[in-house]
Protein backbone atom coordinates (compact mmCIF):
# COMPACT_ATOMS: atom_id res chain seq x y z
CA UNK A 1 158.95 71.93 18.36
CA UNK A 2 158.79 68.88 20.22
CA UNK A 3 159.54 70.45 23.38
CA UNK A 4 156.62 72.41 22.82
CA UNK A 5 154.18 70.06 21.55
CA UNK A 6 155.27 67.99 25.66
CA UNK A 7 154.86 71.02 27.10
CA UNK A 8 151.77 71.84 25.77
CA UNK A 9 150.45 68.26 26.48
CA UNK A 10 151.78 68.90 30.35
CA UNK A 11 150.32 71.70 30.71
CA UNK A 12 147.01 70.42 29.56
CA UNK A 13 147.21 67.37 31.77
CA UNK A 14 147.22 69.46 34.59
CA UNK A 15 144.57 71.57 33.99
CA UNK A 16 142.43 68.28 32.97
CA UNK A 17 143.46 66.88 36.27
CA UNK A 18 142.73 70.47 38.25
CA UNK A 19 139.12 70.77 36.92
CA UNK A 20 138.70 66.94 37.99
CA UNK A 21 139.65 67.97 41.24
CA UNK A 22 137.60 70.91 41.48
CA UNK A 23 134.54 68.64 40.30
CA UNK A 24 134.72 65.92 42.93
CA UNK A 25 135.41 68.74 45.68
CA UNK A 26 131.76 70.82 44.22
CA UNK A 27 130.17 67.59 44.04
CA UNK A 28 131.68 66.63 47.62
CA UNK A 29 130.81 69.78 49.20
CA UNK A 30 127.16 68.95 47.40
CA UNK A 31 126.68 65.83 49.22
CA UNK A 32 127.22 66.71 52.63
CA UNK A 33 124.99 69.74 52.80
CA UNK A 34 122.87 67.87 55.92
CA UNK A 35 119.76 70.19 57.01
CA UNK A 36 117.83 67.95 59.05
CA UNK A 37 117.44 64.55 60.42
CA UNK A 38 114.06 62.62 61.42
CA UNK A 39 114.31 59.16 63.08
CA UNK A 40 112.13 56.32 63.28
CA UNK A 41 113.59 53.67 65.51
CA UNK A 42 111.84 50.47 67.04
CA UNK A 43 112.55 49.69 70.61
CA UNK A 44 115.18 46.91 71.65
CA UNK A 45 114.73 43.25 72.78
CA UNK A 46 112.07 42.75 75.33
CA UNK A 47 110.55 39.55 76.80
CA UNK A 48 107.14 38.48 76.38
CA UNK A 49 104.09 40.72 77.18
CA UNK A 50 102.18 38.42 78.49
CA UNK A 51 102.68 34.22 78.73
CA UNK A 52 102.05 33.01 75.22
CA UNK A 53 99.57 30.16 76.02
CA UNK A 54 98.53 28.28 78.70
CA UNK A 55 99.89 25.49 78.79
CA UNK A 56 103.57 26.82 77.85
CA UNK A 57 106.15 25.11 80.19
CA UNK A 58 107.37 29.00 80.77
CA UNK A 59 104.21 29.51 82.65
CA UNK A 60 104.83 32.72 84.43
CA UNK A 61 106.52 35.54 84.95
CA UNK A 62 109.16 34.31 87.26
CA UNK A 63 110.74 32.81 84.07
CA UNK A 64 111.42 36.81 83.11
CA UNK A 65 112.54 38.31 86.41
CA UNK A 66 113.76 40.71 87.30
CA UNK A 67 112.81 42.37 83.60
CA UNK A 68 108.96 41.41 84.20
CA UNK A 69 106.59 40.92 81.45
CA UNK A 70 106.99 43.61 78.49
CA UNK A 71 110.38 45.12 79.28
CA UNK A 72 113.46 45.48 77.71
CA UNK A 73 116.37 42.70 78.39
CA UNK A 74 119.93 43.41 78.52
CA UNK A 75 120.58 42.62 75.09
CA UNK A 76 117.64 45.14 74.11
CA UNK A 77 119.65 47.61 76.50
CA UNK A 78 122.70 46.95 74.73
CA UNK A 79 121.56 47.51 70.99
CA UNK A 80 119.60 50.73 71.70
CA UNK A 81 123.16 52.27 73.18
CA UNK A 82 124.65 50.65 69.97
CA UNK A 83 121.70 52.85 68.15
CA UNK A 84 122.95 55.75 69.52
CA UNK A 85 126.76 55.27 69.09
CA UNK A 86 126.35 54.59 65.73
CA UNK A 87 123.73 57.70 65.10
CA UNK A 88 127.07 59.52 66.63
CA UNK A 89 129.88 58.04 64.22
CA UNK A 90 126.99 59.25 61.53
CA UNK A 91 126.36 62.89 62.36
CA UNK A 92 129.72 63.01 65.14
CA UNK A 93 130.33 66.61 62.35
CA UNK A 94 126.56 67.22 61.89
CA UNK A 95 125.32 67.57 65.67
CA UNK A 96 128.53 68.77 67.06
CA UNK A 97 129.89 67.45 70.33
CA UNK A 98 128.01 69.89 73.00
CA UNK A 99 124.62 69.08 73.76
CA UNK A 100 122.02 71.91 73.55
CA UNK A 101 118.38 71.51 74.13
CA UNK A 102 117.34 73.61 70.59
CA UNK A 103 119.21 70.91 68.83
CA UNK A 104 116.91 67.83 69.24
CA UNK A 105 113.26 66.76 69.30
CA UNK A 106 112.72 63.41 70.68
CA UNK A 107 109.41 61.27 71.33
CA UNK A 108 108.79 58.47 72.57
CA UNK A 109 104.88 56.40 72.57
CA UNK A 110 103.60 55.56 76.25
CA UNK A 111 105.66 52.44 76.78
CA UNK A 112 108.32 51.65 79.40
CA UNK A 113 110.22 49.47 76.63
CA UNK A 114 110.28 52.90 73.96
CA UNK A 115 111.13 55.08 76.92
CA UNK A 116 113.86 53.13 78.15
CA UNK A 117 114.96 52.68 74.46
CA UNK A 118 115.10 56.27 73.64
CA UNK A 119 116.63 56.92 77.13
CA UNK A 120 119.73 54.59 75.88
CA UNK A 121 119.77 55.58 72.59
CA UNK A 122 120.33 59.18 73.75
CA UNK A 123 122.97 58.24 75.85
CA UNK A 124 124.86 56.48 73.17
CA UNK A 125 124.01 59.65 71.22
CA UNK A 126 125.30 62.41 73.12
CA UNK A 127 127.64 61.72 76.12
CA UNK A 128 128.80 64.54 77.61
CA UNK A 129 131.71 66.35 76.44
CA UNK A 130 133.65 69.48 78.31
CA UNK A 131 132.02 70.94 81.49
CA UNK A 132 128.52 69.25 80.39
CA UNK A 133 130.74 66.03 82.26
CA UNK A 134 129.00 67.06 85.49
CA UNK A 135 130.09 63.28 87.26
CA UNK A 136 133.87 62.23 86.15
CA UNK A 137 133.09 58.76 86.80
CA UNK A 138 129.86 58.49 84.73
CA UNK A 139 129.96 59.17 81.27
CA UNK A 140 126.10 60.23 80.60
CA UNK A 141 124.16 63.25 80.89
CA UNK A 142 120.25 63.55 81.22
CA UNK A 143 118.62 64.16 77.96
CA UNK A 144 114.32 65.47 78.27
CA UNK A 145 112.08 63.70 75.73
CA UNK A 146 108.41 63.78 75.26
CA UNK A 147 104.95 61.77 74.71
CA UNK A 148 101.99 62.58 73.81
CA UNK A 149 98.48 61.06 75.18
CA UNK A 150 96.74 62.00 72.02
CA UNK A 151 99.88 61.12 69.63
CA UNK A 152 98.86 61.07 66.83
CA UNK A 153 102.02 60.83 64.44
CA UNK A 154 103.14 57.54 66.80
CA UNK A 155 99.72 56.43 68.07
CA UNK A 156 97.48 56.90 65.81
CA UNK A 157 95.88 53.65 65.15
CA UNK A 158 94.81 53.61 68.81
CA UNK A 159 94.10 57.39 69.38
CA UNK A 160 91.86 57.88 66.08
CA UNK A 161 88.82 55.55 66.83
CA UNK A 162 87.31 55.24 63.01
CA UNK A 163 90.82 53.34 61.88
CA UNK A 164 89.11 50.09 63.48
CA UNK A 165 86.29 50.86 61.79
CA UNK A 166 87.74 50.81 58.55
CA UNK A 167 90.38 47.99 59.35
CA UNK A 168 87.11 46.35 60.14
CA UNK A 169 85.57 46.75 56.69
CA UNK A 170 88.58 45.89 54.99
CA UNK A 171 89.63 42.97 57.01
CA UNK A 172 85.34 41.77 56.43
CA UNK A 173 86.10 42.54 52.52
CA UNK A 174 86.34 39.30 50.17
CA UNK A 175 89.91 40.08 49.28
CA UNK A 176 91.09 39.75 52.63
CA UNK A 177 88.82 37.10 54.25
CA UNK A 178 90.40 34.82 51.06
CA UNK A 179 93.72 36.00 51.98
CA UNK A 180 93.06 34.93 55.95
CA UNK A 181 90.93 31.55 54.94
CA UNK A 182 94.53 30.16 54.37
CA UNK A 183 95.18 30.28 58.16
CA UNK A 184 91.91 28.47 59.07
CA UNK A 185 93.60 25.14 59.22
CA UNK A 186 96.81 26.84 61.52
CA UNK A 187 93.85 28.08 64.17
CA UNK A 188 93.00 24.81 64.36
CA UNK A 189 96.06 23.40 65.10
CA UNK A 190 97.36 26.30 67.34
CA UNK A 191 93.85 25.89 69.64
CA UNK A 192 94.81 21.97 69.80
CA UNK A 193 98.25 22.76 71.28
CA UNK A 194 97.78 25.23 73.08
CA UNK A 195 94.29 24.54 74.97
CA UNK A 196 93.03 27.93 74.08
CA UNK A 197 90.95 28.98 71.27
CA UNK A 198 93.09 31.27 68.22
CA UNK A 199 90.51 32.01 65.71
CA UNK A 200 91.66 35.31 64.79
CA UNK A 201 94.80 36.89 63.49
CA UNK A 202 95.11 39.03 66.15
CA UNK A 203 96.04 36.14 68.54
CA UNK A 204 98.09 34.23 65.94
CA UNK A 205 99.85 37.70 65.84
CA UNK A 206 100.74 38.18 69.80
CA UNK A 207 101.49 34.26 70.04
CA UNK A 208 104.17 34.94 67.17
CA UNK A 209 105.50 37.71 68.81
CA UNK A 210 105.34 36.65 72.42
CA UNK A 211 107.17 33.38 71.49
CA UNK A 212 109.49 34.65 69.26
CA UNK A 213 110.42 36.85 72.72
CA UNK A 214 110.82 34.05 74.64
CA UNK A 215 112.99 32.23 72.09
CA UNK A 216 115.01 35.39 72.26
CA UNK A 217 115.31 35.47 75.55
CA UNK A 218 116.78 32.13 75.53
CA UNK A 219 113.76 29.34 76.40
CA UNK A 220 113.13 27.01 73.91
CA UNK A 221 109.98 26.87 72.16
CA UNK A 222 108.03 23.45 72.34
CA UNK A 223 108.77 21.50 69.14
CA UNK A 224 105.27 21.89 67.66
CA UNK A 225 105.58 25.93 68.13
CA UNK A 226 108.66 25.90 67.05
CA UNK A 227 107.97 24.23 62.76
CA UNK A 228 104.78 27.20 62.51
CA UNK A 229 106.85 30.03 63.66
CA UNK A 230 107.53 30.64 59.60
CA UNK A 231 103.41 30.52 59.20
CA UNK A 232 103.00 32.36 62.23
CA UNK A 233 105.24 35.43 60.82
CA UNK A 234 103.72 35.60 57.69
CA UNK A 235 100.28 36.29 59.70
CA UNK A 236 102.45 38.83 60.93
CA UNK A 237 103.60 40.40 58.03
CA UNK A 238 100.26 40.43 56.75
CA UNK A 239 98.97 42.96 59.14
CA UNK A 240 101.17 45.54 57.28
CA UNK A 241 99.16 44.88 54.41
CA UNK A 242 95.93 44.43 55.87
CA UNK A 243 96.54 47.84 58.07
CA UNK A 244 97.74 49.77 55.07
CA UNK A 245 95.20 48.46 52.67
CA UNK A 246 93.48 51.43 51.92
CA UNK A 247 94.38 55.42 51.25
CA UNK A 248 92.15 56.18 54.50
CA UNK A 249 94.01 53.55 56.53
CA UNK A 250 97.56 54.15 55.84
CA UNK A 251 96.48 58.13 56.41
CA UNK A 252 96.16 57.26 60.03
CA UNK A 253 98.99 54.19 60.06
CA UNK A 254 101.89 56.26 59.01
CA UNK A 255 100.40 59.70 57.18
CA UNK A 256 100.60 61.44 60.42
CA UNK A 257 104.08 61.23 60.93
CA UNK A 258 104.62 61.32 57.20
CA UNK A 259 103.10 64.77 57.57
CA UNK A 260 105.47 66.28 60.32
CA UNK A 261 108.43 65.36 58.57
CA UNK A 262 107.09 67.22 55.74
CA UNK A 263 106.13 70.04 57.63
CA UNK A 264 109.09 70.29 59.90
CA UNK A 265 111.35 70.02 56.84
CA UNK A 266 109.42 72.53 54.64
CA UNK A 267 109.35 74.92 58.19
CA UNK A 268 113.68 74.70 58.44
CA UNK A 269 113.97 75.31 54.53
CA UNK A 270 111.49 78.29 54.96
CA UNK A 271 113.68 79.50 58.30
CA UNK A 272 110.63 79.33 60.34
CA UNK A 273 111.58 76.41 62.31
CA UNK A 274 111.12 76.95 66.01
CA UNK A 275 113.82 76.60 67.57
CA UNK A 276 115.67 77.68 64.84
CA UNK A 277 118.63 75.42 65.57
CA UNK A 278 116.93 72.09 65.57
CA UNK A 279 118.96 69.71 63.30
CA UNK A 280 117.22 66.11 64.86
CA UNK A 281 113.91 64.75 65.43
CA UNK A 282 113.70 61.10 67.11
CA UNK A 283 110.62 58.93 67.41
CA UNK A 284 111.30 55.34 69.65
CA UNK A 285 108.37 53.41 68.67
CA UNK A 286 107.20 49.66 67.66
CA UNK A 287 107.49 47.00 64.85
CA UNK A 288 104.07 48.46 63.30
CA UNK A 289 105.27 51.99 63.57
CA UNK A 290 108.31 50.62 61.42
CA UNK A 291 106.62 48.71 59.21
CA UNK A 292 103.17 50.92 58.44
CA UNK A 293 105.70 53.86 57.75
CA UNK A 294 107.50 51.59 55.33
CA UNK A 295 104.87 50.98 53.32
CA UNK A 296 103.51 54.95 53.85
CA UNK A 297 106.79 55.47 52.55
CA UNK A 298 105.73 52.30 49.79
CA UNK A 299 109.29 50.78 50.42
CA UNK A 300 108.51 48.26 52.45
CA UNK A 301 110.27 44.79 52.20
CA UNK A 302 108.04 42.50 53.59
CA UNK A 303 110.10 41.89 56.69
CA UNK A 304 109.32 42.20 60.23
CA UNK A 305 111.07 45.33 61.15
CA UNK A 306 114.17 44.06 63.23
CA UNK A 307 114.80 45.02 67.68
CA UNK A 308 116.68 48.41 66.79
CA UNK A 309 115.58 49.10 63.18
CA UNK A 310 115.27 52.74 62.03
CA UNK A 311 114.62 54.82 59.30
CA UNK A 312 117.04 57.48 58.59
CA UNK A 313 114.74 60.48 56.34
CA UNK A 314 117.56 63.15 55.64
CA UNK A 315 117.04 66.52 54.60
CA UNK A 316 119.99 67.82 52.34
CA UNK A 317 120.82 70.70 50.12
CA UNK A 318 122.40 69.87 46.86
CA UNK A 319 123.23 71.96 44.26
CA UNK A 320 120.78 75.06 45.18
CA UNK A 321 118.14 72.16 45.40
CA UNK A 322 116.05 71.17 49.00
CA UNK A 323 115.56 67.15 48.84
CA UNK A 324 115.54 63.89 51.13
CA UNK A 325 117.27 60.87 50.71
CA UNK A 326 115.97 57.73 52.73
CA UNK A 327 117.97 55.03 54.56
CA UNK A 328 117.03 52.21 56.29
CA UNK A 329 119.12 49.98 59.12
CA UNK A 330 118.08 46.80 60.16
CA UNK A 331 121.35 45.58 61.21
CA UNK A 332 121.38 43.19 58.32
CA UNK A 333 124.44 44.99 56.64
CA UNK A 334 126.99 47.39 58.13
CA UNK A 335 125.84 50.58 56.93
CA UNK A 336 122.51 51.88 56.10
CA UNK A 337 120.56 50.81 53.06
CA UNK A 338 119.68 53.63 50.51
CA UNK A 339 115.49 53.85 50.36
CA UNK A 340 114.28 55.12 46.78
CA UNK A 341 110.47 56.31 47.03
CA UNK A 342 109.12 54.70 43.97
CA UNK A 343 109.53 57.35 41.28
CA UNK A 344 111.86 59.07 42.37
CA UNK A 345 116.19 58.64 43.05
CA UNK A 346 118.08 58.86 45.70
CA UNK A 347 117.85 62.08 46.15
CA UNK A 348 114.01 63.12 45.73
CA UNK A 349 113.73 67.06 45.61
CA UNK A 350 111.71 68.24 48.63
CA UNK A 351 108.70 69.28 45.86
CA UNK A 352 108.53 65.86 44.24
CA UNK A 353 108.72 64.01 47.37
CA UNK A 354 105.66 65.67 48.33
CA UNK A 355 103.66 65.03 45.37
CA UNK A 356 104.53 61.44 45.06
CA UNK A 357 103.51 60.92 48.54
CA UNK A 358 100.62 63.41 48.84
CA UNK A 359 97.45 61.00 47.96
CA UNK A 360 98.49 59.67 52.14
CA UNK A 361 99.37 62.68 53.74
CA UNK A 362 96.75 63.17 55.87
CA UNK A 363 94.05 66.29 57.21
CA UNK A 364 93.00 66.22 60.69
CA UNK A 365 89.70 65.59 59.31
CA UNK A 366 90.71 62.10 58.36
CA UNK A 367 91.49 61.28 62.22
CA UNK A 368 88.22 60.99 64.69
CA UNK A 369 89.18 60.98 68.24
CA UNK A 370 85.42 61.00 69.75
């Protein structure tokens, strides 16, 4: 009876331990149903775009040859290859090693730093494997992407002419003129130091960024610069606020784009996408791109969206069940950080992603080009 009453117990054990098994490999197989990818990546390092101030002991742009002003540096080379290695060790299984031109989408805005950027990226992406090796000493293969003049997913603030109107109405609102009267005392100091005269936060804006490029490049700001740069960047991060302040506004910051990951997701659940095989879309881009589609998304951190940060939106299949999940890299931690759009987990089913987001997904009507 014993003998029986182990055996039973054995026996149950192992079914226990089979349906276990069988669980984690269903829930596996769940997880790694990958449709689609969309990324959002800023550009690497770069060196000024223009000479900070006038009276800056790095005076010209001799200091910056033979990058010139604007361009990537070597180290801004050398993290958008890193970009696209990594994007590789990610989907290595997902993309398959042999390049085809159905598979990927990528865009760039009308910059020579994004162009280069998604140039290297791509080659850290997809190096060429089997007879696509067309030069045995060079391990790279061309790779065509695209940019728009009218763009408006990437370019929007620029290419749709009423979003300055109505940054101009909120930035003139009481709100924000009490949120910007805290900086009157930093023009004044800036314009004593620097012989020129900052009374906007446009200009405290490119002097942050334009210095914190030349710090980065390895010339040392003077010493007065160098205590405001924390005041300088929060001007900085305020412009994500300011540019996203209203439903209207953050329509034409990040709602484009917002939109044709919607509708390029919805099209390759549907089996209408054309090509059919597409399984990437890739948009090199800028610190405002980064940090307006943040808070599109309404994730953002209220950080200045690193050299080489991206935003990962995955399409997946779980369970029967279309749905993204988010991630975000900003080389702060080794592996991508999980994004959860506010009401929703992890995994937000295509249908509630779009609702929860739909009050800033924008019409063309909401975008005047003339």
């Amino acid at each position: 009876m014993n003998c029986l009453k182990v055996a039973v117990v054995l026996i149950s054990g192992l079914i226990f331990s089979a349906l276990v098994c069988f669980c984690a490999i269903v829930v596996k197989s769940g997880e790694d149903t990958l449709v689609l990818v969309h990324t959002l990546f800023r550009h690497g390092n770069r060196v000024p775009n223009s000479i900070p101030y006038k009276n800056n002991p790095i005076s010209d742009e001799s200091y910056y040859m033979p990058y010139g002003l604007g361009q990537l540096t070597n180290e801004g080379k050398k993290l958008e290859y890193r970009l696209g290695t990594t994007l590789r060790k990610r989907y290595d299984d997902f993309l398959g090693d042999t390049y085809n031109i159905n598979l990927l989408d990528a865009r760039t805005t009308n910059s020579n730093r994004t162009k280069m950027s998604l140039e290297l990226m791509l080659a850290g992406l997809w190096p060429p494997k089997g007879n696509q090796l067309w030069e045995p000493t060079l391990n790279w293969q061309p790779i065509p992407y695209n940019y728009l003049s009218n763009d408006k997913e990437l370019s929007g603030t620029s290419v749709c002419q009423n979003y300055n109107v109505l940054f101009d109405e909120v930035e003139n609102s009481t709100e924000i003129q009490k949120l910007l009267s805290k900086y009157k005392d930093l023009y004044e100091y800036v314009s004593k130091h620097t012989g020129e005269n900052f009374v906007n936060r446009n200009s405290l804006f490119d002097l942050y960024y334009d210095s914190f490029a030349q710090r980065d490049f390895g010339y040392a700001l003077e010493s007065w610069l160098e205590t405001i740069m924390p005041n300088l960047e929060k001007v900085t991060k305020d412009r994500y606020y300011i540019g996203t302040n209203t439903t209207a506004l953050t329509k034409i910051a990040g709602g484009f784009l917002l939109r044709k990951i919607i509708n390029d997701s919805k099209a390759k659940i549907e089996q209408t996408l054309v090509p059919e095989q597409r399984k990437m879309f890739i948009y090199s881009a800028h610190e405002t791109n980064m940090g307006y589609f943040l808070r599109t998304l309404g994730v953002y951190e209220d950080k200045i969206p690193a050299y080489g940060c991206h935003v990962l939106v995955e399409l997946h299949k779980i369970n029967g069940i279309f749905g993204f999940k988010v991630f975000y890299q900003d080389w702060t931690t080794a592996e991508p950080k999980f994004l959860t759009i506010p009401g929703c987990a992890t995994f937000c089913p295509f249908d509630d992603f779009v609702d929860l987001l739909s009050e800033v997904i924008p019409t063309d009507d909401d975008c005047i080009t003339s």
